[in-house]
C-alpha atoms as a PDB file:
ATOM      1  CA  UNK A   1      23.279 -11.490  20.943  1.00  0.00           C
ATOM      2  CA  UNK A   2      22.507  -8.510  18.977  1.00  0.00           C
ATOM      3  CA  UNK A   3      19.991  -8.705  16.343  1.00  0.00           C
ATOM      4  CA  UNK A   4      20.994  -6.303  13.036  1.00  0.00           C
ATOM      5  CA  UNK A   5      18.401  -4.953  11.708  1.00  0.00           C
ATOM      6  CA  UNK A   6      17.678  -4.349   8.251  1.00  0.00           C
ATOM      7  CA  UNK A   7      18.114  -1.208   6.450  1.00  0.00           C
ATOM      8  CA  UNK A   8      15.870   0.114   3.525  1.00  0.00           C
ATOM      9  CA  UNK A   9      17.662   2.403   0.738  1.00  0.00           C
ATOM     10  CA  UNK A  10      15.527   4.814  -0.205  1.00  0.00           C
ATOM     11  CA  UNK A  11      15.166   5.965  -3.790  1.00  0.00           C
ATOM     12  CA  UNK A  12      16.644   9.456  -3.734  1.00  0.00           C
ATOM     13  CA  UNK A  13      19.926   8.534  -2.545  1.00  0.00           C
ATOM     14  CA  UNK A  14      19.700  10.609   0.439  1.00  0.00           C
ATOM     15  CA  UNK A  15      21.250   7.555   2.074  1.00  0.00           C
ATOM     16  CA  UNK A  16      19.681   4.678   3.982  1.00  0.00           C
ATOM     17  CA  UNK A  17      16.660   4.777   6.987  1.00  0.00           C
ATOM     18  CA  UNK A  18      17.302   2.089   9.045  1.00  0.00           C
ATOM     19  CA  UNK A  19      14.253  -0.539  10.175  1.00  0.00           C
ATOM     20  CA  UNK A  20      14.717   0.513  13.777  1.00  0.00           C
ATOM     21  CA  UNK A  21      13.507   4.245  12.263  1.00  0.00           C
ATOM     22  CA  UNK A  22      10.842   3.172  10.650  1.00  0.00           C
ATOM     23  CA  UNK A  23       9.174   1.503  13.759  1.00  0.00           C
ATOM     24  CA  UNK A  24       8.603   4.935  15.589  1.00  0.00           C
ATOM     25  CA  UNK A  25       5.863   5.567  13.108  1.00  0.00           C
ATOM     26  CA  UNK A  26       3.124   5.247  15.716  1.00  0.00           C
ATOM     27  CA  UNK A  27       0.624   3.236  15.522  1.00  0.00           C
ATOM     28  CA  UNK A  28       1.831   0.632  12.663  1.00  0.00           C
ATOM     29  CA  UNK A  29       3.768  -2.370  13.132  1.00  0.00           C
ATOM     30  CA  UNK A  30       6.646  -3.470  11.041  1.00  0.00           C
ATOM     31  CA  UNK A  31       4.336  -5.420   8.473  1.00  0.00           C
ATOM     32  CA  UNK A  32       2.365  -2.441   7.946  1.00  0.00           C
ATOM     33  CA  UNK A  33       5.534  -0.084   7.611  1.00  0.00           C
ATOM     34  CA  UNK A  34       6.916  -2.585   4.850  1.00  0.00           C
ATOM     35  CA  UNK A  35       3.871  -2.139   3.292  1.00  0.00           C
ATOM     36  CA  UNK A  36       4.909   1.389   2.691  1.00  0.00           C
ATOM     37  CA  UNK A  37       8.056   1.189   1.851  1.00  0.00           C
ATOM     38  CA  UNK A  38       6.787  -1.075  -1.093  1.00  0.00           C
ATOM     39  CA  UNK A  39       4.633   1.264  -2.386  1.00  0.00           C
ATOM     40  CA  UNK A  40       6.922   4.277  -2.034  1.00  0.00           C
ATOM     41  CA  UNK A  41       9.994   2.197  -3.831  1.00  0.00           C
ATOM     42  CA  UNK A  42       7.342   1.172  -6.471  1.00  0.00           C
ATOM     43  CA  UNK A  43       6.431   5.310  -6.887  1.00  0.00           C
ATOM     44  CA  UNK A  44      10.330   5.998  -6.791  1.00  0.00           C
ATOM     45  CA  UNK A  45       9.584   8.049  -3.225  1.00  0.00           C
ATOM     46  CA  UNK A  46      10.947   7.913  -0.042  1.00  0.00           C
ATOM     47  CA  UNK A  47       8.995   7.381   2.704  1.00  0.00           C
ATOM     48  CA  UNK A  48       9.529  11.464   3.904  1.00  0.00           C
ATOM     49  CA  UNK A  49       8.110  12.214   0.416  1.00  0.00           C
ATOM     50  CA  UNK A  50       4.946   9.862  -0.265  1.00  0.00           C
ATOM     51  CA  UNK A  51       1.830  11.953  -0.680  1.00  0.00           C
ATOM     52  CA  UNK A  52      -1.095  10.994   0.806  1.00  0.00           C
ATOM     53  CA  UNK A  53      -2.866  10.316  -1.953  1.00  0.00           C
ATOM     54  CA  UNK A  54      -2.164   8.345  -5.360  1.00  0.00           C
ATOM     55  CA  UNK A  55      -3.724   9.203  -8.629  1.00  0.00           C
ATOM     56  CA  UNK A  56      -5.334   6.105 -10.443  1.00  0.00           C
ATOM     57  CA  UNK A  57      -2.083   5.710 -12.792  1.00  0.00           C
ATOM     58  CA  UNK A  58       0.729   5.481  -9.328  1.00  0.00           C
ATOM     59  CA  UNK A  59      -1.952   2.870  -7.989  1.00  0.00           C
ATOM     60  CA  UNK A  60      -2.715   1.031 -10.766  1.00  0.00           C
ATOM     61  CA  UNK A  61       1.544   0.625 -10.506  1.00  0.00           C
ATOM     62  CA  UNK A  62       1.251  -0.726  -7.409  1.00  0.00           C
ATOM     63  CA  UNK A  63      -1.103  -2.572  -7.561  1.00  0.00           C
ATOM     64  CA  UNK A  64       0.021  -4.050 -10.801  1.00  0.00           C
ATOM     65  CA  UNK A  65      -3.501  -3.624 -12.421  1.00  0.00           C
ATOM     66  CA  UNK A  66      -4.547  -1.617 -15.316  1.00  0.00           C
ATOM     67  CA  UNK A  67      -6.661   1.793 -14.817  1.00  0.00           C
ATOM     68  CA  UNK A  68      -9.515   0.236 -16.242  1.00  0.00           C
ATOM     69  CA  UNK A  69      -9.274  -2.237 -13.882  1.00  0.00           C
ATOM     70  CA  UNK A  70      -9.035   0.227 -11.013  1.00  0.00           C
ATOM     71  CA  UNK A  71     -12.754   2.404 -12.714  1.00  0.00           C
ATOM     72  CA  UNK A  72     -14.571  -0.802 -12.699  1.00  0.00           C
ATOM     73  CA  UNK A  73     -13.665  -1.488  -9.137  1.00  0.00           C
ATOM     74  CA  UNK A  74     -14.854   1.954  -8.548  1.00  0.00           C
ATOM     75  CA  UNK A  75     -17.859   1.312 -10.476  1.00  0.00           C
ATOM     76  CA  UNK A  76     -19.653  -1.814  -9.897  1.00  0.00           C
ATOM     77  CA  UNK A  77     -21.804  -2.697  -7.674  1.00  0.00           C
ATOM     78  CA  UNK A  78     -21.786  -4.338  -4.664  1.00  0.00           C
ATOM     79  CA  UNK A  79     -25.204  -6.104  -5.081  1.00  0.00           C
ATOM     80  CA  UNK A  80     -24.119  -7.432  -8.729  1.00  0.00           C
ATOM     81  CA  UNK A  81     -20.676  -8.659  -8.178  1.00  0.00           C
ATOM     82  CA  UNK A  82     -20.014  -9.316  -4.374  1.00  0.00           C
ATOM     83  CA  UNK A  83     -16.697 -11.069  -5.082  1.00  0.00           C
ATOM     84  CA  UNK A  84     -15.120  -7.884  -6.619  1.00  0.00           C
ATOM     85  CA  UNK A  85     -12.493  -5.946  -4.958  1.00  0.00           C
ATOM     86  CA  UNK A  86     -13.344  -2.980  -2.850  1.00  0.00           C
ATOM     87  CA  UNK A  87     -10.601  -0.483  -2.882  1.00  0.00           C
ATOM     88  CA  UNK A  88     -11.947   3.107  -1.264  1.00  0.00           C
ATOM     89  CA  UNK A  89     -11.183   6.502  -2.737  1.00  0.00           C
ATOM     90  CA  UNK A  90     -11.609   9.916  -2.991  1.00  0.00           C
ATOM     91  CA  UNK A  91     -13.204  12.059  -5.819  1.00  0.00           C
ATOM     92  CA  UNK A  92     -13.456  15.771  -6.340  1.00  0.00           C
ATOM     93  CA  UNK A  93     -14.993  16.820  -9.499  1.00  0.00           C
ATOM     94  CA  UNK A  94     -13.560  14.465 -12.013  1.00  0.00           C
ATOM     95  CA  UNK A  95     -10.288  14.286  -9.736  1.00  0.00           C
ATOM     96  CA  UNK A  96     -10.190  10.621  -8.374  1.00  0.00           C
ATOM     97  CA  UNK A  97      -7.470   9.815  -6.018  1.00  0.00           C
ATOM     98  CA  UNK A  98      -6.830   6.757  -3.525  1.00  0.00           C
ATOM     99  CA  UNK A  99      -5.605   7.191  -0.128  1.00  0.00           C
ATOM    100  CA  UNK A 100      -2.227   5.838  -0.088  1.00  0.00           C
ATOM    101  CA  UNK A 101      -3.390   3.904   3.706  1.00  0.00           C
ATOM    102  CA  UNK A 102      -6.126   2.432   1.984  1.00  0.00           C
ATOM    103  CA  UNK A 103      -3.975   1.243  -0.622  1.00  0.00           C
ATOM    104  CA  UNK A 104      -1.564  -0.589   1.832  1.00  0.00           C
ATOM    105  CA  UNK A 105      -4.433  -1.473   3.936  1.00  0.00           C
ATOM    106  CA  UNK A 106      -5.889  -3.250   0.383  1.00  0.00           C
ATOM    107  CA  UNK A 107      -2.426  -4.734  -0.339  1.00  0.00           C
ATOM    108  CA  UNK A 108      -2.500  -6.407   3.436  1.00  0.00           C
ATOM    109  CA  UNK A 109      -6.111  -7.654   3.227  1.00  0.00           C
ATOM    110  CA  UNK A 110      -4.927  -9.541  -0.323  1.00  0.00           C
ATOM    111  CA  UNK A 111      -1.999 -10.915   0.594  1.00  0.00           C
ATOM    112  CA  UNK A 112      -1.986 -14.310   1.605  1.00  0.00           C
ATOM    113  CA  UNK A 113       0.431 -17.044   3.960  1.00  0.00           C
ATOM    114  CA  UNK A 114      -1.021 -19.926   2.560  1.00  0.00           C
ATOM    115  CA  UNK A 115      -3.800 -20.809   0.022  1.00  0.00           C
ATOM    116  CA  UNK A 116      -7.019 -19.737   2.143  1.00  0.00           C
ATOM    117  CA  UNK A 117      -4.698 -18.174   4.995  1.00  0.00           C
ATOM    118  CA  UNK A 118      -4.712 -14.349   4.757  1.00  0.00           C
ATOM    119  CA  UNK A 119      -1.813 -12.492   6.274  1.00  0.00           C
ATOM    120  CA  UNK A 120      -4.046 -10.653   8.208  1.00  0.00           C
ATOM    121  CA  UNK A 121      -4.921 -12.838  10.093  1.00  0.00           C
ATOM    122  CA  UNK A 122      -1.272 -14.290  11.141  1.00  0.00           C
ATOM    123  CA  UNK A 123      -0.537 -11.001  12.315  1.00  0.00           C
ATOM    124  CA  UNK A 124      -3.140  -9.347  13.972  1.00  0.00           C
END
């Protein structure tokens, strides 16, 4: 009884990684790592050449939000509007970039099972 596996192409046609390959990433379990490979097919990136961190414009892709969207996450606050998403990042100067784990981490924590049920907490 062998169970196949499934195999992820990745962008560059460099081939295919297979799912077994994927789970040596230490650490993250296969949810997690299909998190990534979302975000990198969405960039049009393998997985060997995601940077770390996205600029505003690759995660407002992925996220499927507008940039404006994305600065008035970054700029509300938490006492006026509790409800709104957080979604960390990083700023240098006028440089603002998002860390592409908090992204998938932020993609996890909104995605949902059931109406009320957050995937999270299925697997966890």
């Amino acid at each position: 009884m062998s169970e196949t596996l499934p195999v992820y192409a990745l962008p560059s046609g460099t081939g295919q990684l297979p799912h077994s390959a994927l789970l040596e990433w230490p650490g993250l379990t296969a949810e997690q790592i299909a998190v990534y490979v979302q975000i990198a097919r969405e960039l049009g990136f393998c997985l060997n050449t995601l940077p770390p961190t996205l600029t505003p414009r690759q995660t407002a892709v992925v996220l499927d939000v507008s940039e404006g969207t994305l600065e008035q996450w970054r700029c509300v606050s938490a006492e006026l509007r509790p409800n709104c998403p957080v979604l960390p990042f990083q700023k240098t100067g006028r440089s603002v970039r998002y860390p592409v784990w908090e992204v998938a981490k932020f993609i996890r924590l909104h995605t949902f099972v059931r109406s009320g049920q957050r995937l999270e907490g299925v697997c966890a």
